[in-house]
Structure formats: C-alpha cells, structure tokens
N, C-alpha and C. Protein backbone atom coordinates (compact mmCIF):
# COMPACT_ATOMS: atom_id res chain seq x y z
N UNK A 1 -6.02 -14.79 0.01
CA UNK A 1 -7.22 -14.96 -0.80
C UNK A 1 -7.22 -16.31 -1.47
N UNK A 2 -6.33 -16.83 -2.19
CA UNK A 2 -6.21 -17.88 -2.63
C UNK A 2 -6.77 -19.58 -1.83
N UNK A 3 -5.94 -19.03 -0.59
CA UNK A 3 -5.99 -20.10 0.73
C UNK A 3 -7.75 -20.36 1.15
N UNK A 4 -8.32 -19.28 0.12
CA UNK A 4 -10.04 -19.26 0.81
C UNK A 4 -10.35 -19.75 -0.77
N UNK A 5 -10.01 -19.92 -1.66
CA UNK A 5 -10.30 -20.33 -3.31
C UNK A 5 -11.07 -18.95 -3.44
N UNK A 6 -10.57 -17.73 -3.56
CA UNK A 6 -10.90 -16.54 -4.48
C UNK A 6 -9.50 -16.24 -4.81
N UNK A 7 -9.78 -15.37 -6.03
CA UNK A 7 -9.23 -14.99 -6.77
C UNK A 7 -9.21 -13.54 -7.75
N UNK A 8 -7.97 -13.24 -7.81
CA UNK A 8 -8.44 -11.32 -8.56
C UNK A 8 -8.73 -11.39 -9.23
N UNK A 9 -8.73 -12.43 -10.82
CA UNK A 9 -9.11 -12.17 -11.81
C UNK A 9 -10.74 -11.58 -11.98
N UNK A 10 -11.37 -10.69 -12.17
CA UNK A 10 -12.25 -9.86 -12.45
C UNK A 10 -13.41 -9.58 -11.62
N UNK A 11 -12.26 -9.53 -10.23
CA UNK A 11 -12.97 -8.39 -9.24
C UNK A 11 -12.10 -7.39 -9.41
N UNK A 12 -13.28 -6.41 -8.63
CA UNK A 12 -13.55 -4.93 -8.42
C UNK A 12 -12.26 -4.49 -7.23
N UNK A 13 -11.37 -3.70 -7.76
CA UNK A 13 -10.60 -3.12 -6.52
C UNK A 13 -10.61 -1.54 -6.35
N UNK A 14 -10.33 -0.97 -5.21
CA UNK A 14 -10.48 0.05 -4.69
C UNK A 14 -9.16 0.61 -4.13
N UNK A 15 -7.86 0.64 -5.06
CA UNK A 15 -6.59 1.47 -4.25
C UNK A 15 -6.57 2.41 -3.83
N UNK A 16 -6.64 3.01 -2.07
CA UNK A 16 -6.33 4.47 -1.92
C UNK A 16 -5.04 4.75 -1.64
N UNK A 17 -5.13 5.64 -2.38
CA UNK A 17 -3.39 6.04 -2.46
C UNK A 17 -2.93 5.91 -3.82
N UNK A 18 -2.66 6.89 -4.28
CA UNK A 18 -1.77 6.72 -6.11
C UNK A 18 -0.10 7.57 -6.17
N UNK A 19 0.56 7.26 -4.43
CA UNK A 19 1.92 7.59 -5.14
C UNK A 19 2.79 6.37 -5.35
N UNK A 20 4.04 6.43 -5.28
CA UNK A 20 4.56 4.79 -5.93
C UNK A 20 3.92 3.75 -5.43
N UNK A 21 4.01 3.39 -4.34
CA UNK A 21 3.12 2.17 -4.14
C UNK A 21 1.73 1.80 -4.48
N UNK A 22 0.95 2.99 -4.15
CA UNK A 22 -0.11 2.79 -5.04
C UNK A 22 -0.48 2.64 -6.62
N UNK A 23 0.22 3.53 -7.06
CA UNK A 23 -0.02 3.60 -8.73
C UNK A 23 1.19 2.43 -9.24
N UNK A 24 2.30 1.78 -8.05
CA UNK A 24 2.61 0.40 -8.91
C UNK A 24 1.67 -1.02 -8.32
N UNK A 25 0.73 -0.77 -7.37
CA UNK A 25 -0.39 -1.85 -7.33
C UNK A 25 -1.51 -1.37 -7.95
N UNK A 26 -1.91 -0.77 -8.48
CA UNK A 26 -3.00 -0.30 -9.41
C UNK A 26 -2.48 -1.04 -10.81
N UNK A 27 -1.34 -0.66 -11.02
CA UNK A 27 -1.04 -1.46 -12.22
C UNK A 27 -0.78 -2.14 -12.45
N UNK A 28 -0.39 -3.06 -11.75
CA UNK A 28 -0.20 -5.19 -11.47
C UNK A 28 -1.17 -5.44 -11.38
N UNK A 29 -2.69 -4.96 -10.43
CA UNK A 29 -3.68 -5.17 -10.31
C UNK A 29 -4.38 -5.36 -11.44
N UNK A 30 -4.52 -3.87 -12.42
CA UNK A 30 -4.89 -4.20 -13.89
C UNK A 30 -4.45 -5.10 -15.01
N UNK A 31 -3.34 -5.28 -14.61
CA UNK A 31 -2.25 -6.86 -15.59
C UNK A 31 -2.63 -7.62 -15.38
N UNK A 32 -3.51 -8.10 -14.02
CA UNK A 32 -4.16 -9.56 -13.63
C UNK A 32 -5.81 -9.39 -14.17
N UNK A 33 -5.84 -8.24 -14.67
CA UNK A 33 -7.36 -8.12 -14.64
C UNK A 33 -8.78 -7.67 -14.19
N UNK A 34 -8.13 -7.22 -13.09
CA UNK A 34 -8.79 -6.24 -11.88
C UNK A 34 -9.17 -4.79 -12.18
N UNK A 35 -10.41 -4.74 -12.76
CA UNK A 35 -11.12 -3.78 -12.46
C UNK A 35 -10.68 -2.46 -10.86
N UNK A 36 -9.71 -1.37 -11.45
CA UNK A 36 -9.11 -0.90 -10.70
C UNK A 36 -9.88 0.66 -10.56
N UNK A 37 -10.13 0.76 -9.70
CA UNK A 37 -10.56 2.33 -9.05
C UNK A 37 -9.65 3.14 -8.33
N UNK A 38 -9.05 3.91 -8.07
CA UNK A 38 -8.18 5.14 -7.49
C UNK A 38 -8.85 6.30 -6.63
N UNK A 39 -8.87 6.09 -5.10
CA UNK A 39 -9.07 7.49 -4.47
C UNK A 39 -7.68 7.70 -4.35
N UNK A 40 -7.73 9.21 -4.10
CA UNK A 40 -6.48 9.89 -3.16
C UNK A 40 -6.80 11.07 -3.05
N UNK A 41 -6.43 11.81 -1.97
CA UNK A 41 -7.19 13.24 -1.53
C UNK A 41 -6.21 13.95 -2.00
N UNK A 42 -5.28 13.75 -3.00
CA UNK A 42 -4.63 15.08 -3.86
C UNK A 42 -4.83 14.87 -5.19
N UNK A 43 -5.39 16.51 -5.97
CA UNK A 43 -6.42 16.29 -7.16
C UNK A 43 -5.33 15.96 -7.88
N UNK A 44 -4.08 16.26 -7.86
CA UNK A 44 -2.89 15.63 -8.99
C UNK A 44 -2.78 14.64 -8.92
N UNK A 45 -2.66 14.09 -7.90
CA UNK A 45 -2.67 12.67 -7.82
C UNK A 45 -3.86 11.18 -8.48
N UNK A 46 -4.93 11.89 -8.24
CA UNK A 46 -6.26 11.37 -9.21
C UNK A 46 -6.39 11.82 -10.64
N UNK A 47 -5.90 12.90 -10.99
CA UNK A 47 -5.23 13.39 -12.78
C UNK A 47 -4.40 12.28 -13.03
N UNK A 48 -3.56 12.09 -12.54
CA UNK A 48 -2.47 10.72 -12.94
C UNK A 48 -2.88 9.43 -12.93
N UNK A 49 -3.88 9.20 -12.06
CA UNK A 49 -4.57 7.79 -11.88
C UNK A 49 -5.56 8.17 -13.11
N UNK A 50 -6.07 8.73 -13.44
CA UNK A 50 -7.68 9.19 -14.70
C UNK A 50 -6.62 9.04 -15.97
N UNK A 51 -5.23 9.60 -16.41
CA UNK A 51 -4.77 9.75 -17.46
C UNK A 51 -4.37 8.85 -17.72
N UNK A 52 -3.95 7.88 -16.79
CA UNK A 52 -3.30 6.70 -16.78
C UNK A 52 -4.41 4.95 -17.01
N UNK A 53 -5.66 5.71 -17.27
CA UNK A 53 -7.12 4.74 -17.36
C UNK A 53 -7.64 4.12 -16.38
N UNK A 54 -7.38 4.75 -15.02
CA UNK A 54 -7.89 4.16 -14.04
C UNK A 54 -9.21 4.73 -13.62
N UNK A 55 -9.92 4.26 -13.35
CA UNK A 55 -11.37 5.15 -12.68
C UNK A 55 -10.93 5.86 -11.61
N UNK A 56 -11.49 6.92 -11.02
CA UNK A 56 -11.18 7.48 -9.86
C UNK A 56 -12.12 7.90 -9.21
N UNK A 57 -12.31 7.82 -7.85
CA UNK A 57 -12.94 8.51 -7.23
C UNK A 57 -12.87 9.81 -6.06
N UNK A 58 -13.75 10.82 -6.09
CA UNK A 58 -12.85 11.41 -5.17
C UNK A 58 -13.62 11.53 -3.74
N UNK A 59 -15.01 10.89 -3.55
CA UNK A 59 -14.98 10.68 -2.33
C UNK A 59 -14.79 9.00 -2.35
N UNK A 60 -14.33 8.70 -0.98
CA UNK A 60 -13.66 7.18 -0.72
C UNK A 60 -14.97 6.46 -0.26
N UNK A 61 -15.97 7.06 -0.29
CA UNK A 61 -17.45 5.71 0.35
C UNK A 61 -17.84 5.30 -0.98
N UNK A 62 -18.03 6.36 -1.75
CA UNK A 62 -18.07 5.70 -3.46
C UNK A 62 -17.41 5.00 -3.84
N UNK A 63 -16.15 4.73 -3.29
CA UNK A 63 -15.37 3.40 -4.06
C UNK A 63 -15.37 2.20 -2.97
N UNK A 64 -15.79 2.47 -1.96
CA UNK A 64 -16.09 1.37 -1.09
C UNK A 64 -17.29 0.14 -1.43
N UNK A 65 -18.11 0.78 -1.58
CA UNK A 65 -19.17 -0.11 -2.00
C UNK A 65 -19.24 -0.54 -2.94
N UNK A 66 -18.48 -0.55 -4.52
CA UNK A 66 -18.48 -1.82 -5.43
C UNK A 66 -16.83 -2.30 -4.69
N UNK A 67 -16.07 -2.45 -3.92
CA UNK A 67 -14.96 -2.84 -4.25
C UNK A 67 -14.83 -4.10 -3.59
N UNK A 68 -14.50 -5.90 -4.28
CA UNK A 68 -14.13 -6.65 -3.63
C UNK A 68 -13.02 -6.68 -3.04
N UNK A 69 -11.84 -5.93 -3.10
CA UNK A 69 -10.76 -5.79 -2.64
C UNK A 69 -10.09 -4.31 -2.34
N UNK A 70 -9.77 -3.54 -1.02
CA UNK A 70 -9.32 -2.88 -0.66
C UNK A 70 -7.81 -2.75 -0.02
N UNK A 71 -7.22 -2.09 -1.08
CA UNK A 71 -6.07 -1.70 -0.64
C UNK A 71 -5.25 -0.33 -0.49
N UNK A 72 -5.26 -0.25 0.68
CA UNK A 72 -4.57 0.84 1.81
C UNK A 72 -2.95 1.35 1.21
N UNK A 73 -2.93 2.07 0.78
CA UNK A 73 -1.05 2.08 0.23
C UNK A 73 -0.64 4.07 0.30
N UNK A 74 -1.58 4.55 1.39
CA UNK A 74 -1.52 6.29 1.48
C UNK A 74 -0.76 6.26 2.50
N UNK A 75 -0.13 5.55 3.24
CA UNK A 75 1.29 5.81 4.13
C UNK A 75 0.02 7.12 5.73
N UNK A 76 -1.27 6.92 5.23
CA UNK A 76 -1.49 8.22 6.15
C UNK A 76 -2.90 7.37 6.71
N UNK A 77 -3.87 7.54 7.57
CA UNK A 77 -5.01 6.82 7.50
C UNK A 77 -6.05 6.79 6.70
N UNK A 78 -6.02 5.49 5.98
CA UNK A 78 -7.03 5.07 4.95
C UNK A 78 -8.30 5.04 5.15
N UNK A 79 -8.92 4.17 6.49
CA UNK A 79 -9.79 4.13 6.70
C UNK A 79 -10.06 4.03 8.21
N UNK A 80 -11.05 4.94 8.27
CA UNK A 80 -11.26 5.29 9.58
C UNK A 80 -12.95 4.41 10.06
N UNK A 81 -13.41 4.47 11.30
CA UNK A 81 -13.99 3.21 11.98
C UNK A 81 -14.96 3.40 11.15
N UNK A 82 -15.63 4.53 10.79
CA UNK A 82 -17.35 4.39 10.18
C UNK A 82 -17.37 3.99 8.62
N UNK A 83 -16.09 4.30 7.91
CA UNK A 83 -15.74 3.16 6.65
C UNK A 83 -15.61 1.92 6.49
N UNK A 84 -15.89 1.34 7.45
CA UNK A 84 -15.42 -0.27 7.49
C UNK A 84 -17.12 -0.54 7.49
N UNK A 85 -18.08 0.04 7.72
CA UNK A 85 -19.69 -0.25 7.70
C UNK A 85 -19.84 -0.23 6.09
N UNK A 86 -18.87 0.78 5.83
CA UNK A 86 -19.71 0.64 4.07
C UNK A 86 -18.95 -0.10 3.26
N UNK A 87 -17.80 -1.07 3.38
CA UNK A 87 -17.15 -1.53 3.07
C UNK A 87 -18.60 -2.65 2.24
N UNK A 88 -18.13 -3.76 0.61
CA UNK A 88 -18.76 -4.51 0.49
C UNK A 88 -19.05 -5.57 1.59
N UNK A 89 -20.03 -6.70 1.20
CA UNK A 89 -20.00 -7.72 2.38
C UNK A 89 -19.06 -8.76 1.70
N UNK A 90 -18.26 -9.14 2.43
CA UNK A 90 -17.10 -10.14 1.93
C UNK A 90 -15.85 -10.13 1.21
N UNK A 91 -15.55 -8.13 0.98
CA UNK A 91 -14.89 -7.37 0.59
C UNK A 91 -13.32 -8.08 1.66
N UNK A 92 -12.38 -7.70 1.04
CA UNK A 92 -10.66 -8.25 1.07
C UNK A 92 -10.53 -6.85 1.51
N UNK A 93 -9.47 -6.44 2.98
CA UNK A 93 -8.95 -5.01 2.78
C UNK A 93 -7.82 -5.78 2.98
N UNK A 94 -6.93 -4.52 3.30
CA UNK A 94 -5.59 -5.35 2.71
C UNK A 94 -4.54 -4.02 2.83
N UNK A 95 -3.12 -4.01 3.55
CA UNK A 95 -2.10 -3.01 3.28
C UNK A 95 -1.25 -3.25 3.00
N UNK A 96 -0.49 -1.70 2.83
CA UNK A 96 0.95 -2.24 2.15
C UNK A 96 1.99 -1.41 3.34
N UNK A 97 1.87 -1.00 4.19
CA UNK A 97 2.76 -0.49 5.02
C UNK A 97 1.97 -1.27 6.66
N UNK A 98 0.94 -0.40 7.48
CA UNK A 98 1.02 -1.20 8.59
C UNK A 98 -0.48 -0.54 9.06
N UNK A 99 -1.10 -1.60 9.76
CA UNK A 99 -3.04 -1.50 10.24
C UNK A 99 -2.27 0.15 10.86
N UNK A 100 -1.53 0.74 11.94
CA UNK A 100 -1.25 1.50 12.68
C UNK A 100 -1.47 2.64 11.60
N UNK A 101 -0.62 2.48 10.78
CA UNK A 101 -0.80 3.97 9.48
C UNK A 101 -2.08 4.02 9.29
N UNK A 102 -2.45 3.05 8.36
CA UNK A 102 -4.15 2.95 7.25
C UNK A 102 -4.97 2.84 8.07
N UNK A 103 -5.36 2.05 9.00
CA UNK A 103 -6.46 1.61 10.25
C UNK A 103 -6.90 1.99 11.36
N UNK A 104 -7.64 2.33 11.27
CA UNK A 104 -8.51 2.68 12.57
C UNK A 104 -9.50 1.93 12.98
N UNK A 105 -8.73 0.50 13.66
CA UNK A 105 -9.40 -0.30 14.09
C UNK A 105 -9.88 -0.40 15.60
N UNK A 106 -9.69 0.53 15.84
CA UNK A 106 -9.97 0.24 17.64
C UNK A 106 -11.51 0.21 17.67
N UNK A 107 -12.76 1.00 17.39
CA UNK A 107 -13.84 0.68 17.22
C UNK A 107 -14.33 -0.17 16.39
N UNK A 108 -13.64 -0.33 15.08
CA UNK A 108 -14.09 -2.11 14.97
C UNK A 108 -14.32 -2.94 15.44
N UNK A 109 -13.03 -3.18 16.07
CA UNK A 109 -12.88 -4.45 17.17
C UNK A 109 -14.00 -4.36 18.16
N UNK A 110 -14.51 -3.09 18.54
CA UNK A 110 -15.84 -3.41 19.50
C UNK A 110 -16.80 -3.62 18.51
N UNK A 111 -17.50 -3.77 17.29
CA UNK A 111 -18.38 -3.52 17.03
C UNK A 111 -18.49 -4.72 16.36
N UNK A 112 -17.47 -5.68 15.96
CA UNK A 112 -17.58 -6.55 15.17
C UNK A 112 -16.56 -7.61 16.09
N UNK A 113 -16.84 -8.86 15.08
CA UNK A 113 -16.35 -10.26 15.92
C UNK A 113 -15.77 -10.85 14.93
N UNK A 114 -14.33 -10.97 15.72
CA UNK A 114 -13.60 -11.76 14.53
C UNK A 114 -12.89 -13.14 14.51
N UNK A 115 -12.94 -13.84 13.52
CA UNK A 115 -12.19 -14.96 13.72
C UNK A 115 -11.27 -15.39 12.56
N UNK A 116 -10.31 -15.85 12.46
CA UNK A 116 -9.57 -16.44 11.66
C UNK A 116 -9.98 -17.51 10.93
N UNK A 117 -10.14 -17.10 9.91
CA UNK A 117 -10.53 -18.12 8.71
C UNK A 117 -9.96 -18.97 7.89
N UNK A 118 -8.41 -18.75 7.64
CA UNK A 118 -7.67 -19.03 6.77
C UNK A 118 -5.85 -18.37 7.59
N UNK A 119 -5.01 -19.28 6.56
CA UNK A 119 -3.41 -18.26 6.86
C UNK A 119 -3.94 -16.82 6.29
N UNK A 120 -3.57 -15.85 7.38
CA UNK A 120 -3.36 -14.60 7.29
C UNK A 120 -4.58 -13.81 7.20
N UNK A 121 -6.16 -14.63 7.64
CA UNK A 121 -6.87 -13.89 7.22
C UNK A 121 -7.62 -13.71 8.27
N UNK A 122 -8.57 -12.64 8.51
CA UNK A 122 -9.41 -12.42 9.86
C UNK A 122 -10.69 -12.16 9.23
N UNK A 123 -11.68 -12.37 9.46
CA UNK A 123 -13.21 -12.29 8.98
C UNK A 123 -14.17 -11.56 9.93
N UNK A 124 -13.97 -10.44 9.98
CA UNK A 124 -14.83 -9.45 10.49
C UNK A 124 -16.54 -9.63 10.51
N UNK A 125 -17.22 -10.01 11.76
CA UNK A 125 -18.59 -9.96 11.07
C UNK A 125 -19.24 -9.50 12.59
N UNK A 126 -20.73 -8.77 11.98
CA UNK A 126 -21.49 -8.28 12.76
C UNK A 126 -22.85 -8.29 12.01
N UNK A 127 -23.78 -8.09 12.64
CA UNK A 127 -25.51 -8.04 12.03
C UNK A 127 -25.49 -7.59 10.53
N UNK A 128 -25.66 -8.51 9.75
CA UNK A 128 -25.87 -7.89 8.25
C UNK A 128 -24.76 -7.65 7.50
N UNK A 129 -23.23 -8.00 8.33
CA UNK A 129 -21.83 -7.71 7.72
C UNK A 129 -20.88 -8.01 8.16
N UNK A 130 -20.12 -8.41 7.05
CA UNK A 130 -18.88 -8.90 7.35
C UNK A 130 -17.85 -8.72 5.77
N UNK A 131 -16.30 -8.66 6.67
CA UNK A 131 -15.47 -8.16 5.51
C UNK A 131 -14.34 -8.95 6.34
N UNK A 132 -13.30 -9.37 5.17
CA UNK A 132 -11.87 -10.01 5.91
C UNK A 132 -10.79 -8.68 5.80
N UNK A 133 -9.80 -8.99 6.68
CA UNK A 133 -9.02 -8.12 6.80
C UNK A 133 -7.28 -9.23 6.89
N UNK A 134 -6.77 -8.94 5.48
CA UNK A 134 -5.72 -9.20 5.39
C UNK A 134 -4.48 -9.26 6.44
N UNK A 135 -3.75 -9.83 6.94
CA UNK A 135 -2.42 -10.30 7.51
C UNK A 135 -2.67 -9.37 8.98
N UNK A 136 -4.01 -9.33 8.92
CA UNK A 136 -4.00 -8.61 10.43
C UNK A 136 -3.94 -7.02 10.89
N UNK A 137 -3.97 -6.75 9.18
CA UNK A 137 -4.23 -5.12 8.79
C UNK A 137 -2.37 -4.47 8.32
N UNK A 138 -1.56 -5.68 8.74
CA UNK A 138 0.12 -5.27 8.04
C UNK A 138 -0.02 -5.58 7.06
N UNK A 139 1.38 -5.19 6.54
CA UNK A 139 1.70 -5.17 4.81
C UNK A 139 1.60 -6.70 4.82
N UNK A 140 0.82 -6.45 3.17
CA UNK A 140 0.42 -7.77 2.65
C UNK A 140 1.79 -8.31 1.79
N UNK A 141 2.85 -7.44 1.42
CA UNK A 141 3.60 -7.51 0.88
C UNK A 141 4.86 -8.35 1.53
N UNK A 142 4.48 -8.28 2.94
CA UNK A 142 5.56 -9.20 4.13
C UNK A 142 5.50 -10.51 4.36
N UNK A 143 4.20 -10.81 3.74
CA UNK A 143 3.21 -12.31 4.11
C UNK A 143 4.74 -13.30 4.16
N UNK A 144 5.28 -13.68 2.65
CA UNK A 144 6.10 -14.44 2.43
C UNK A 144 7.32 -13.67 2.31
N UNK A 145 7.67 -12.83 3.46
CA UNK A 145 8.86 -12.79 3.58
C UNK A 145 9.41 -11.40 2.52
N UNK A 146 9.78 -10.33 3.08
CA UNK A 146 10.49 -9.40 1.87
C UNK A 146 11.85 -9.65 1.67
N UNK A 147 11.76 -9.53 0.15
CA UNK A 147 13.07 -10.41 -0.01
C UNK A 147 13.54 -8.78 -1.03
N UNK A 148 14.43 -7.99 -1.56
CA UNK A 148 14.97 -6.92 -1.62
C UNK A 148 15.86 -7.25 -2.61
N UNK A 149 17.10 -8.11 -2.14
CA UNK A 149 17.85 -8.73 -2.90
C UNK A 149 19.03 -7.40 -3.00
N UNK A 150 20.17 -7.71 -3.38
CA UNK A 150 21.16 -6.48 -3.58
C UNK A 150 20.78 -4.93 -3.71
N UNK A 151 19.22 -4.70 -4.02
CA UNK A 151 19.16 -3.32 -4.45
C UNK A 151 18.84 -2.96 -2.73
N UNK A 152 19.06 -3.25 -1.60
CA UNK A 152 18.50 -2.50 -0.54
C UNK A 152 20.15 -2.11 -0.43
N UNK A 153 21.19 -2.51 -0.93
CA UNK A 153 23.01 -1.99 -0.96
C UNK A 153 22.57 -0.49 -1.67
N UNK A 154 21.73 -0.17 -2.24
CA UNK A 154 21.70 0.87 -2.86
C UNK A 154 21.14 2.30 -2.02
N UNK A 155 20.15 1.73 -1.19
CA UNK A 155 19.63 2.18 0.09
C UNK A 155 20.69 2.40 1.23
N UNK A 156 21.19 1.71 1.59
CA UNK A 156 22.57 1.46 2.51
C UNK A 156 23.54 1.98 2.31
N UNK A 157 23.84 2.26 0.83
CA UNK A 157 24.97 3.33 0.46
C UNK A 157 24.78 4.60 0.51
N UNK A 158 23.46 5.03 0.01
CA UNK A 158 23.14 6.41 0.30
C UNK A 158 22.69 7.08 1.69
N UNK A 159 22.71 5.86 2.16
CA UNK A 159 22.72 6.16 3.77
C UNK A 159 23.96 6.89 4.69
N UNK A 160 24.87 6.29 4.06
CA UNK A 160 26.41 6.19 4.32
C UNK A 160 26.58 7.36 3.66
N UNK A 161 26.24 7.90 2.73
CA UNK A 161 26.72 8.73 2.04
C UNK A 161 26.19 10.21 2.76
N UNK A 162 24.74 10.01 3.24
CA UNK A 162 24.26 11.50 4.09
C UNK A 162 25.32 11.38 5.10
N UNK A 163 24.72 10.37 5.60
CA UNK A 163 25.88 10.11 6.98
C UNK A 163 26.97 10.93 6.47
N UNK A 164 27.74 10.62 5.65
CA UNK A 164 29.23 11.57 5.93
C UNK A 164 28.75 12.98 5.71
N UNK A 165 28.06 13.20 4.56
CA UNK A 165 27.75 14.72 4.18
C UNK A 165 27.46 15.00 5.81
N UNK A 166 26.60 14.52 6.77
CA UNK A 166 26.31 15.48 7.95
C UNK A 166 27.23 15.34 9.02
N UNK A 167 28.47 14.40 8.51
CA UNK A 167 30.20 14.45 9.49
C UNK A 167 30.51 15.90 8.88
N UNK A 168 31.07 15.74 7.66
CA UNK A 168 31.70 17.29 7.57
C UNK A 168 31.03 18.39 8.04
N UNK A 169 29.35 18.60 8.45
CA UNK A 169 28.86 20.00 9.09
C UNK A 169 29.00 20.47 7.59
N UNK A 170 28.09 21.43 8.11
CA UNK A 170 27.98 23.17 7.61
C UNK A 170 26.78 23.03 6.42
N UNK A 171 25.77 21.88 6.84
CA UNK A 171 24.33 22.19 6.49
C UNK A 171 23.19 23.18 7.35
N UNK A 172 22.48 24.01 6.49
CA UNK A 172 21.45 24.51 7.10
C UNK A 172 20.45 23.62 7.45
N UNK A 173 20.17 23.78 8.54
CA UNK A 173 18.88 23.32 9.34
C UNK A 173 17.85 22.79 8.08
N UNK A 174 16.98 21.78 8.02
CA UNK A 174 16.08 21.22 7.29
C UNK A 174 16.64 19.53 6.88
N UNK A 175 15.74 19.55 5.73
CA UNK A 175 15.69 17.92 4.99
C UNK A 175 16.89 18.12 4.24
N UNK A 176 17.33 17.24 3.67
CA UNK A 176 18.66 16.96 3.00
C UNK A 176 18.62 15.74 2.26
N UNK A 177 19.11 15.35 1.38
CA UNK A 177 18.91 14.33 0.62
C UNK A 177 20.07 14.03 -0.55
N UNK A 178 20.88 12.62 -0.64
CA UNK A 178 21.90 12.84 -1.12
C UNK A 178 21.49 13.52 -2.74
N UNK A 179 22.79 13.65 -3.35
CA UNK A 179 23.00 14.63 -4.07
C UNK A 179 22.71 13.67 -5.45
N UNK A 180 22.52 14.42 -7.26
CA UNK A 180 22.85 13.24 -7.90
C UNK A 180 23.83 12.98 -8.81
N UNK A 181 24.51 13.25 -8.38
CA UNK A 181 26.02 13.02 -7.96
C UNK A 181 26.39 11.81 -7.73
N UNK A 182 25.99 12.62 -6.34
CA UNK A 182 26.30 10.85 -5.47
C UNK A 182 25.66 10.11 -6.04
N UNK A 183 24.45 10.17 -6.11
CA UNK A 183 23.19 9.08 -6.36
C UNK A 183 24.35 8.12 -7.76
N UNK A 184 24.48 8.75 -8.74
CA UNK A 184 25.19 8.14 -9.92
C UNK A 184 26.75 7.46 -9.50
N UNK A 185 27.08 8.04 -8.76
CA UNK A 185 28.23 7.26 -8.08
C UNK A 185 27.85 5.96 -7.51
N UNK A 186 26.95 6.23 -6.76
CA UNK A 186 26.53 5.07 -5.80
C UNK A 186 25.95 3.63 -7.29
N UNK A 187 25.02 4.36 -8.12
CA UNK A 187 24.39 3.42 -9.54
C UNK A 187 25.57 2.88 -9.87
N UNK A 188 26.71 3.49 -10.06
CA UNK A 188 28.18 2.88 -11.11
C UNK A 188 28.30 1.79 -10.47
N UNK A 189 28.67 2.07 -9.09
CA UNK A 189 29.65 0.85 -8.08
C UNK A 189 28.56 -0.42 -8.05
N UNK A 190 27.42 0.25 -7.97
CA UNK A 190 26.52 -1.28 -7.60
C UNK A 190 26.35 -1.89 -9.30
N UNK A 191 25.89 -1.33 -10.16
CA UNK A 191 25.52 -1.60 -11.32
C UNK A 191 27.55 -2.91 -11.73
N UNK A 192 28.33 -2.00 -11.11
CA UNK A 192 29.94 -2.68 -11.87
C UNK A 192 30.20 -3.52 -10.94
N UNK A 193 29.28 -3.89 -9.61
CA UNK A 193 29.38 -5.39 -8.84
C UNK A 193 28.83 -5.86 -9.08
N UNK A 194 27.21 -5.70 -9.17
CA UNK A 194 25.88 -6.56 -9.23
C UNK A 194 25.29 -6.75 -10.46
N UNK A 195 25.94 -6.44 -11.70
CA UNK A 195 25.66 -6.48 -13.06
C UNK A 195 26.75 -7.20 -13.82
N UNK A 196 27.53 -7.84 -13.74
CA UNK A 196 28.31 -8.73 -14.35
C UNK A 196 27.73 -9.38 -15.29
C-alpha cells in the first residue's frame, strides 16, 4: 500500500476472522487508527470482537462495502467468487495465511483482468470495478521475510517433546498436545538461554 502512496491511517477495515490472528490485527489496526470492523461466523467470537470495541458484523457483504482494506485471517475460506463484486472500488484485500485457504479466486480470474501495479500488488478490474489484491492473495505477513527469532526454539521443543511422548506408546487414539508441564519446562530452558 505504501509503494502506491496510501496509507491506513483512517481507513475503513474489514477483519474476517477474530481468533489470534485476527483479533491481534484488529488491534494494531486500531493503534494505527483504522476504523476496524469484525465478521466471524462464531457468535462468541463476534461477543469478543463487540466487548473488546470493535464493530461487528455478522453478515460479511455488510462489511464489504464500507471497507478500504480487507483482511482474510479465518484459516477457512473468506471469500468466495460472488464477494469480490461487492467488495469497495479500490478496496486492499489482503491475507495472513494463503489465497488457497481465504480465496476463491478461480472465477475471478475469469471475470476480471489483472495487472500488477506496484511490488506485491495486483489490481483487479472489470466494467465498473476494480479492487487490488495483496502479495498475490499469500500472507501479507511474508512480504519482507518472517523473521521468528529464537521463539520458533519454543515450537521445536515442543515438537520434540510430543515426538517422544508418542515413542513411549500407550496413547489413545485422537489429538494430543504437550502437557503443561512440559510446556513450563520447555519456558524455563528457553527463558534461562534466551533471557540473559
């Protein structure tokens, strides 16, 4: 957005999705100033976005049409082909995981013509409309590189750590998830390397 001279400060955004990723870009979003709206198709999930002062909506075409900026962060599909018509004109979409999850672009692409406008940006247009579509519909969060830094050792340890729990056997069938236990074991060692 920048690379085109816009900017968030006091546009309209439209996050669908309010579990961590969403409800922690809803709230950076509002720190910059951004007029923030909240769908998500679970009513607890829009209680937490409303208590928390966000507007909400609970059908997603209502928050399409004021929003200069759309962002995808429901890990499930965001928007499907006949949402991208009601999208604003010149509206930003934008994800945080991958076009494949949030997007349903395959009838777009027939219906509209696109060209690259800028780094990372594609400009969707057809009779009466057009909208850009961020890094190609992937996480916008990859643009410059994800950088993690020591806390993905924290990820990596508890990895290691199922891993053995499912060497010794004698779990029942299902999900599993380390223990917090472990979890606090794993916090000590990294916190008494990476906290000096």
């Amino acid at each position: 957005m920048r690379s085109r001279g816009d900017i968030l400060h006091g546009r309209a955004a439209l996050v669908i999705g309010f579990g961590k990723l969403g409800s922690s870009i809803a709230r950076l979003l509002h720190a910059k100033g951004v007029r923030v709206t909240v769908h998500d198709i679970d009513p607890v999930r829009r209680t937490q976005a409303l208590s928390q002062g966000f507007a909400v909506v609970r059908e997603l075409e209502a928050g399409l049409e004021d929003a200069g900026l759309v962002l995808c962060a429901s890990g499930a599909l965001s928007l499907r082909n006949e949402a991208f018509g009601r999208l604003r004109n010149g509206a930003y979409v934008a994800t945080v995981t991958s076009s494949e999850d949030e997007l349903e672009l395959a009838g777009v692409n027939d219906v509209y013509e696109r060209a690259h406008v800028g780094p990372n940006v594609t400009r969707y247009l057809t009779t009466g409309h057009y909208f850009y579509l961020l890094n190609g519909g992937n996480a916008v969060n990859f643009i410059h590189g994800a950088s993690v830094g020591p806390f993905i050792y924290l990820v990596q340890a508890e990895i290691l750590a199922a891993s053995s729990e499912l060497a010794r056997g004698g779990l029942e069938p299902g999900m599993h998830e380390a223990g917090s236990a472990e979890r606090a074991a794993i916090a000590g060692i990294w916190l008494d390397y990476f906290n000096r």
